[in-house]
Protein backbone atom coordinates (compact mmCIF):
# COMPACT_ATOMS: atom_id res chain seq x y z
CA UNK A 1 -4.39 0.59 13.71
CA UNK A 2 -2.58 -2.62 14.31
CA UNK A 3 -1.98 -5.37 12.03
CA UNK A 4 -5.40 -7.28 11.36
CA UNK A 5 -3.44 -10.10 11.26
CA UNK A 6 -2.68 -11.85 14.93
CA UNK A 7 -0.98 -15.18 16.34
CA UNK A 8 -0.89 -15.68 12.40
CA UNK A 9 -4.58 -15.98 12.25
CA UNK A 10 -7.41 -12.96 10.72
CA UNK A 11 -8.21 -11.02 13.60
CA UNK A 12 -10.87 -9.42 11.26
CA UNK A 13 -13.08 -9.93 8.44
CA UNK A 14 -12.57 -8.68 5.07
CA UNK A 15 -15.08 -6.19 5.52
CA UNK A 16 -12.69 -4.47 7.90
CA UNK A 17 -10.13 -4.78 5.71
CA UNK A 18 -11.92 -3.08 2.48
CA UNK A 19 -13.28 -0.06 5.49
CA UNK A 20 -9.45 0.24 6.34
CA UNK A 21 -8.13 0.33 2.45
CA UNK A 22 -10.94 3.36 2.26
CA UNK A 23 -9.46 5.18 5.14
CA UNK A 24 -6.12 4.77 2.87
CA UNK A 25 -3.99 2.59 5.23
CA UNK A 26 -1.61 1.06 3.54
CA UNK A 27 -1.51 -2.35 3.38
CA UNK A 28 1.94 -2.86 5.32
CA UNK A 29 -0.46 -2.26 7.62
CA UNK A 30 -3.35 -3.89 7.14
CA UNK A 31 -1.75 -6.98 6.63
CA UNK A 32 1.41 -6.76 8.60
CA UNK A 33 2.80 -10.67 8.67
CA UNK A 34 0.49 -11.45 5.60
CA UNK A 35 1.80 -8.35 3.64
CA UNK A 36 5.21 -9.73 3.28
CA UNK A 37 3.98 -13.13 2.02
CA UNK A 38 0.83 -11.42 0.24
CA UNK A 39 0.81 -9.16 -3.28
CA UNK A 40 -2.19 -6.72 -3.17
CA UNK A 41 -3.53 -6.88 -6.81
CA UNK A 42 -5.55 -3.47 -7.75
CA UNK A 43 -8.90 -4.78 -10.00
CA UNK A 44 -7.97 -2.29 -12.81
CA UNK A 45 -9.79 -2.19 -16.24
CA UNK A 46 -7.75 -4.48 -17.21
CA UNK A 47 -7.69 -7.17 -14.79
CA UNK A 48 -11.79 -6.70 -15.19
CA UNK A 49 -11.40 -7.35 -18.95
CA UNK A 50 -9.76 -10.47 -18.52
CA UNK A 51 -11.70 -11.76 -15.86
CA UNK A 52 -14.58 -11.00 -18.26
CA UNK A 53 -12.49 -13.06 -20.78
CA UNK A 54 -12.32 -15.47 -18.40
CA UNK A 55 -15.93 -15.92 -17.45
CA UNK A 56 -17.39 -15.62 -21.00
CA UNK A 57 -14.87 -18.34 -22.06
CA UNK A 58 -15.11 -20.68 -19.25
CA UNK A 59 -18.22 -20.55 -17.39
CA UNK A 60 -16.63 -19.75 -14.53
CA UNK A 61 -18.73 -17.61 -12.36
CA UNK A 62 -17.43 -13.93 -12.26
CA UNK A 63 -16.27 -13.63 -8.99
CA UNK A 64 -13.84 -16.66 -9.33
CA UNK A 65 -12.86 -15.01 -12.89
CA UNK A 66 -11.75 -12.09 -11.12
CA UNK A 67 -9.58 -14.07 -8.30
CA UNK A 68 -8.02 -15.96 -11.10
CA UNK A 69 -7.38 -12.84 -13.24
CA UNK A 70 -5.52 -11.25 -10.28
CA UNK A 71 -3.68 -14.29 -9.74
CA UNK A 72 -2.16 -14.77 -13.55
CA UNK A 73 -1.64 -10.98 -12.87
CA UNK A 74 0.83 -11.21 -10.20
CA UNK A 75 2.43 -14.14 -11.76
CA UNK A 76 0.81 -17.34 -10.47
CA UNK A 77 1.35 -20.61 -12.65
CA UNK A 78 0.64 -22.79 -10.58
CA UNK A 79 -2.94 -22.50 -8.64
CA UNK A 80 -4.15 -24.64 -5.69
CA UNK A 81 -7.45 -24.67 -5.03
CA UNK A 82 -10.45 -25.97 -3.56
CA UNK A 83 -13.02 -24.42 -5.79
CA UNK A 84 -13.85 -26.43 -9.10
CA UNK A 85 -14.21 -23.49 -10.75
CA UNK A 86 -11.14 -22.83 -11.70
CA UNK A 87 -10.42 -25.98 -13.20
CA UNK A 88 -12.31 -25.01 -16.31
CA UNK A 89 -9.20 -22.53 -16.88
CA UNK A 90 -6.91 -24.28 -19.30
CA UNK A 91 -4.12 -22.56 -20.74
CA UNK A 92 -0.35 -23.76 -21.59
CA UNK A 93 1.86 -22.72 -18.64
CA UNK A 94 -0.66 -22.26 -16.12
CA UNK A 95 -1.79 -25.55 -13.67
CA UNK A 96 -4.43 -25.65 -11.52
CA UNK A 97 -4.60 -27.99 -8.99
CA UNK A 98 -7.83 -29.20 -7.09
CA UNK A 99 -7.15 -29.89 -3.57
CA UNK A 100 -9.69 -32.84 -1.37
């Protein structure tokens, strides 16, 4: 399978890429360009307990909890984002900023 990434645009859905991390490609190859520039962040216990943390504290809907939770778990401090979701997240060393 190639890259699902082409001319630097998707060349598939996400569906196709969840079907193709259950086949067990890896994601150098899934992604290709976007793998370099991309972490892949497993949804362990963890991360699930802290987006739970997240939700319950915030109001923010689940889902979003569970983007953000990945994100703080790869490191992120600084967030753009479109989705006002997140802005409900306020902690010391982490800025999230709402884009028009």
């Amino acid at each position: 399978m190639g890259p699902l990434i082409k001319d630097g645009k998707p060349a598939v859905g996400l569906f196709r890429i969840i079907e193709a991390f259950s086949e067990g490609i890896p994601w150098e190859e899934i992604g290709g360009p976007l793998a370099r520039s991309a972490t892949f962040i497993e949804v362990t216990e963890e991360a699930a307990d802290e987006a739970a943390r997240i939700s319950f504290g915030t109001g923010m809907p689940a889902l979003d909890a569970l983007i953000l939770a990945g994100l703080l778990k790869a490191g992120c401090r600084t967030i753009y984002t479109r989705d006002e979701h997140f802005t409900r997240y306020a902690r010391k060393g982490v800025e999230i900023i709402l884009l028009d």
